[in-house]
C-alpha atoms as a PDB file:
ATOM      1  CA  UNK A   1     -19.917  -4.830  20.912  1.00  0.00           C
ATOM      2  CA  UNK A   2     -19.950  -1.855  18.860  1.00  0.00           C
ATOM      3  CA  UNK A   3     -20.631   1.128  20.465  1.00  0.00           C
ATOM      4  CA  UNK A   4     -21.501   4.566  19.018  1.00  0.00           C
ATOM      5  CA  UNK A   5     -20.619   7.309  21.616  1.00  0.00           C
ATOM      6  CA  UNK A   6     -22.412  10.894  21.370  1.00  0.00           C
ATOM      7  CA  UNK A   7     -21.051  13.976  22.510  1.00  0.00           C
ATOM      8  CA  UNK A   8     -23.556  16.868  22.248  1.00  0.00           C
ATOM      9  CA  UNK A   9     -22.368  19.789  19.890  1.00  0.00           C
ATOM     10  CA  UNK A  10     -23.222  23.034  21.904  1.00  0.00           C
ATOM     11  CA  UNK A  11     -20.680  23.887  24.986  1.00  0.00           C
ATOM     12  CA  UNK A  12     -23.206  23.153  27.829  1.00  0.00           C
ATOM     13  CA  UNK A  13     -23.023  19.212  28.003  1.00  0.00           C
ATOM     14  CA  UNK A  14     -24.466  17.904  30.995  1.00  0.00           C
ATOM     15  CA  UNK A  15     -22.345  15.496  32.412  1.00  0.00           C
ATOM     16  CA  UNK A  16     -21.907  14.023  35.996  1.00  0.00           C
ATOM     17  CA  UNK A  17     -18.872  11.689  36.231  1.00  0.00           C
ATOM     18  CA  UNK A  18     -20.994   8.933  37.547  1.00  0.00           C
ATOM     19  CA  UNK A  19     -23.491   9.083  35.355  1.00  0.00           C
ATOM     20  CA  UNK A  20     -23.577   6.826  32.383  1.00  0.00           C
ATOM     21  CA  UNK A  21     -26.133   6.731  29.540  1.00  0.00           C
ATOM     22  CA  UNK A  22     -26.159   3.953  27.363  1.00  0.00           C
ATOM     23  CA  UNK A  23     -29.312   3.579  24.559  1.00  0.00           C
ATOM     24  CA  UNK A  24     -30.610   0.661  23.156  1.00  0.00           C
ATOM     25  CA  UNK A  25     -31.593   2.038  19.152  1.00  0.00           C
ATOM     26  CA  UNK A  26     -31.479   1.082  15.831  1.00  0.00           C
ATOM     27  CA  UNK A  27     -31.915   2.910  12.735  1.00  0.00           C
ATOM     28  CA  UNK A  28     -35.527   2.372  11.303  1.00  0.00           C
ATOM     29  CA  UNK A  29     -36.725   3.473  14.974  1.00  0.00           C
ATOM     30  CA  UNK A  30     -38.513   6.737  15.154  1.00  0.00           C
ATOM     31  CA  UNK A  31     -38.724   6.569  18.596  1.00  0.00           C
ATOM     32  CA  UNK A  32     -35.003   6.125  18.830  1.00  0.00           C
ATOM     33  CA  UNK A  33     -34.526   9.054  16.436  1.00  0.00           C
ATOM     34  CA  UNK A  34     -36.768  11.505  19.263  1.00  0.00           C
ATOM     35  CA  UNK A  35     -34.852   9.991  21.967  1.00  0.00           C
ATOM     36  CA  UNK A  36     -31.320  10.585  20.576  1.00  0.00           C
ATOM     37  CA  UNK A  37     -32.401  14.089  18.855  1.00  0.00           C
ATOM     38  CA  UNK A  38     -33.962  14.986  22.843  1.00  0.00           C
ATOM     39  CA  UNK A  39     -30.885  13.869  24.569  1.00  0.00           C
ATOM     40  CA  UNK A  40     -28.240  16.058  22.309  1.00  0.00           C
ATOM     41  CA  UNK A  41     -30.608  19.315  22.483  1.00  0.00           C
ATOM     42  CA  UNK A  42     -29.938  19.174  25.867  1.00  0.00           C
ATOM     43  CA  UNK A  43     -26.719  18.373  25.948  1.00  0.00           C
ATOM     44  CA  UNK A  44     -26.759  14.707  27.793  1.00  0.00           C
ATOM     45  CA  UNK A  45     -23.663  12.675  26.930  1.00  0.00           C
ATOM     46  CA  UNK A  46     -24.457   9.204  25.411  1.00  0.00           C
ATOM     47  CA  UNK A  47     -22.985   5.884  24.454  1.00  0.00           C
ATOM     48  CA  UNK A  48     -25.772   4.523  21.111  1.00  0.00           C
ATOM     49  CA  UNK A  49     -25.729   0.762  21.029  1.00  0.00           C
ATOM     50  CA  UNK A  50     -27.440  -0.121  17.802  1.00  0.00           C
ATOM     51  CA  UNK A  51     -29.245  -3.544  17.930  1.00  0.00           C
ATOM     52  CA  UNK A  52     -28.864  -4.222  14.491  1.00  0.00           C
ATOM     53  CA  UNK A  53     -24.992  -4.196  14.195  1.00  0.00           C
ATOM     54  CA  UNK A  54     -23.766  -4.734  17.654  1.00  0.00           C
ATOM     55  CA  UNK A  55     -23.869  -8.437  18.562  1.00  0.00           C
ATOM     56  CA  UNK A  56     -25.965  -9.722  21.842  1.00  0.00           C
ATOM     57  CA  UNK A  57     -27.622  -6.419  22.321  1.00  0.00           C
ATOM     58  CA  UNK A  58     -30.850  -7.221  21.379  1.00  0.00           C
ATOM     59  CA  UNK A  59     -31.229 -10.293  23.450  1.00  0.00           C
ATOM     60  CA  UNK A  60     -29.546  -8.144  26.106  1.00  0.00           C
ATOM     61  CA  UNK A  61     -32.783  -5.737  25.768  1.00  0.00           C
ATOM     62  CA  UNK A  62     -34.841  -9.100  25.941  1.00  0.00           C
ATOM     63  CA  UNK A  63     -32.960 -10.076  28.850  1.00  0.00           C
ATOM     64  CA  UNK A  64     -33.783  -6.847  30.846  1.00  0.00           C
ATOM     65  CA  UNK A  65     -37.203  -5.781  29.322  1.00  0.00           C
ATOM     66  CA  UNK A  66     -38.798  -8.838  28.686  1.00  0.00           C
ATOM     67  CA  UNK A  67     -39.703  -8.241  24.691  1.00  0.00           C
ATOM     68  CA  UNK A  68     -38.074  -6.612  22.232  1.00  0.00           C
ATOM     69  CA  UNK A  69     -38.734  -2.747  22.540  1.00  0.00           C
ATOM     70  CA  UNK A  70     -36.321   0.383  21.537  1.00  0.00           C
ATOM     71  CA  UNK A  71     -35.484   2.771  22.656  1.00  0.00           C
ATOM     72  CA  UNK A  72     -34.254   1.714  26.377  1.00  0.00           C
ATOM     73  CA  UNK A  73     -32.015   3.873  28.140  1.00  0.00           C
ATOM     74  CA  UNK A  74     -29.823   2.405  30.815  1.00  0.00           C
ATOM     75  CA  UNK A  75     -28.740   5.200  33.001  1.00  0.00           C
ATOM     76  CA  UNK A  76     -25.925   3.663  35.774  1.00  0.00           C
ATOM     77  CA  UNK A  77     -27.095   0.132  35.380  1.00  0.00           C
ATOM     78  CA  UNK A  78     -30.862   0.978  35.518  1.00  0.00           C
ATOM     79  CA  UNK A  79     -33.172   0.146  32.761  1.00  0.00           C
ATOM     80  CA  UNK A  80     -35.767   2.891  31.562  1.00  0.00           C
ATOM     81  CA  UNK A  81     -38.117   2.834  28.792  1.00  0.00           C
ATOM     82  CA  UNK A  82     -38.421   6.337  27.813  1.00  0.00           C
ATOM     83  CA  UNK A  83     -41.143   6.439  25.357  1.00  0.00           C
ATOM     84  CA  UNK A  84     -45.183   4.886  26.026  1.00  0.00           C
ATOM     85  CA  UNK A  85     -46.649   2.813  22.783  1.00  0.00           C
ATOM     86  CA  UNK A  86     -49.114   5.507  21.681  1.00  0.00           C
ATOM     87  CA  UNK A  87     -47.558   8.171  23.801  1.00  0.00           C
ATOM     88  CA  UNK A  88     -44.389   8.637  22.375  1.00  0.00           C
ATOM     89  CA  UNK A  89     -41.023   9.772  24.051  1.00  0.00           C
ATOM     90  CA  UNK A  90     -41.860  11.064  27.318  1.00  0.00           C
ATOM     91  CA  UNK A  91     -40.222  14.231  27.328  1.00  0.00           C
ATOM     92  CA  UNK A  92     -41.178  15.243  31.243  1.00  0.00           C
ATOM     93  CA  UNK A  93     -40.407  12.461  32.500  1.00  0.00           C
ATOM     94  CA  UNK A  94     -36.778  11.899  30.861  1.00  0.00           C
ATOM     95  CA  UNK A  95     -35.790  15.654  31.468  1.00  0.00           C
ATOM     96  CA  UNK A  96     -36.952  14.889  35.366  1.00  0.00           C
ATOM     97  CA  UNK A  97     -34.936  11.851  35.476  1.00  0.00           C
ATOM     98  CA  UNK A  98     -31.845  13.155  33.694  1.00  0.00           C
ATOM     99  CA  UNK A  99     -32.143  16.706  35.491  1.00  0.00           C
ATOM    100  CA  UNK A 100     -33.186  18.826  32.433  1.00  0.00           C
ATOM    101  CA  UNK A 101     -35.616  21.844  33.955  1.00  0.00           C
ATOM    102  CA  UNK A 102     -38.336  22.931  31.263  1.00  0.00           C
ATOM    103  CA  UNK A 103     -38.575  19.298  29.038  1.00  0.00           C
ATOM    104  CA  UNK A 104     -41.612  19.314  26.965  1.00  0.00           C
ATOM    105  CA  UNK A 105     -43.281  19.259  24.048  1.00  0.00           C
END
């Protein structure tokens, strides 16, 4: 697999040493783009797995979603869709999940 791994540029990274972020994303996605772009404002650590070059990991996303939908976020094994078709990225939400106070747009 072929894994992209993100370390936010500014010196507060938020990082737990349990916690692991992995995200489902692919180039052409905006979606992905907001989700990636939301996650290294706030300094959340990341591993990018990019369905289009990295082999299985779309059917891996079928396999746990159900249909083929990017971004997903798997956060220590658990599989969350951060973003509502229509909605967009769900900026509360994530930064509630992922302990980021004052997420919103």
């Amino acid at each position: 697999m072929q894994f992209f791994d993100r370390q936010p540029r500014h010196a507060s990274v938020r990082y737990h040493p349990y916690m692991q972020l992995l995200v489902y994303t692919a180039p052409w996605c905006r979606d992905c783009r907001e989700a990636k772009r939301f996650l290294d404002e706030h300094g959340i650590a990341y591993t990018a797995i990019d369905i289009e070059t990295t082999p299985s990991a779309a059917q891996e996303v079928m396999k746990n979603v159900g249909k083929m939908a990017i971004p997903q976020f798997v956060l220590n094994g658990k599989w969350v869709q951060p973003y509502k078709p229509g909605r967009g990225f769900l900026y509360k939400e994530m930064g509630a999940l992922l302990g980021v106070s004052g997420a919103s747009r």
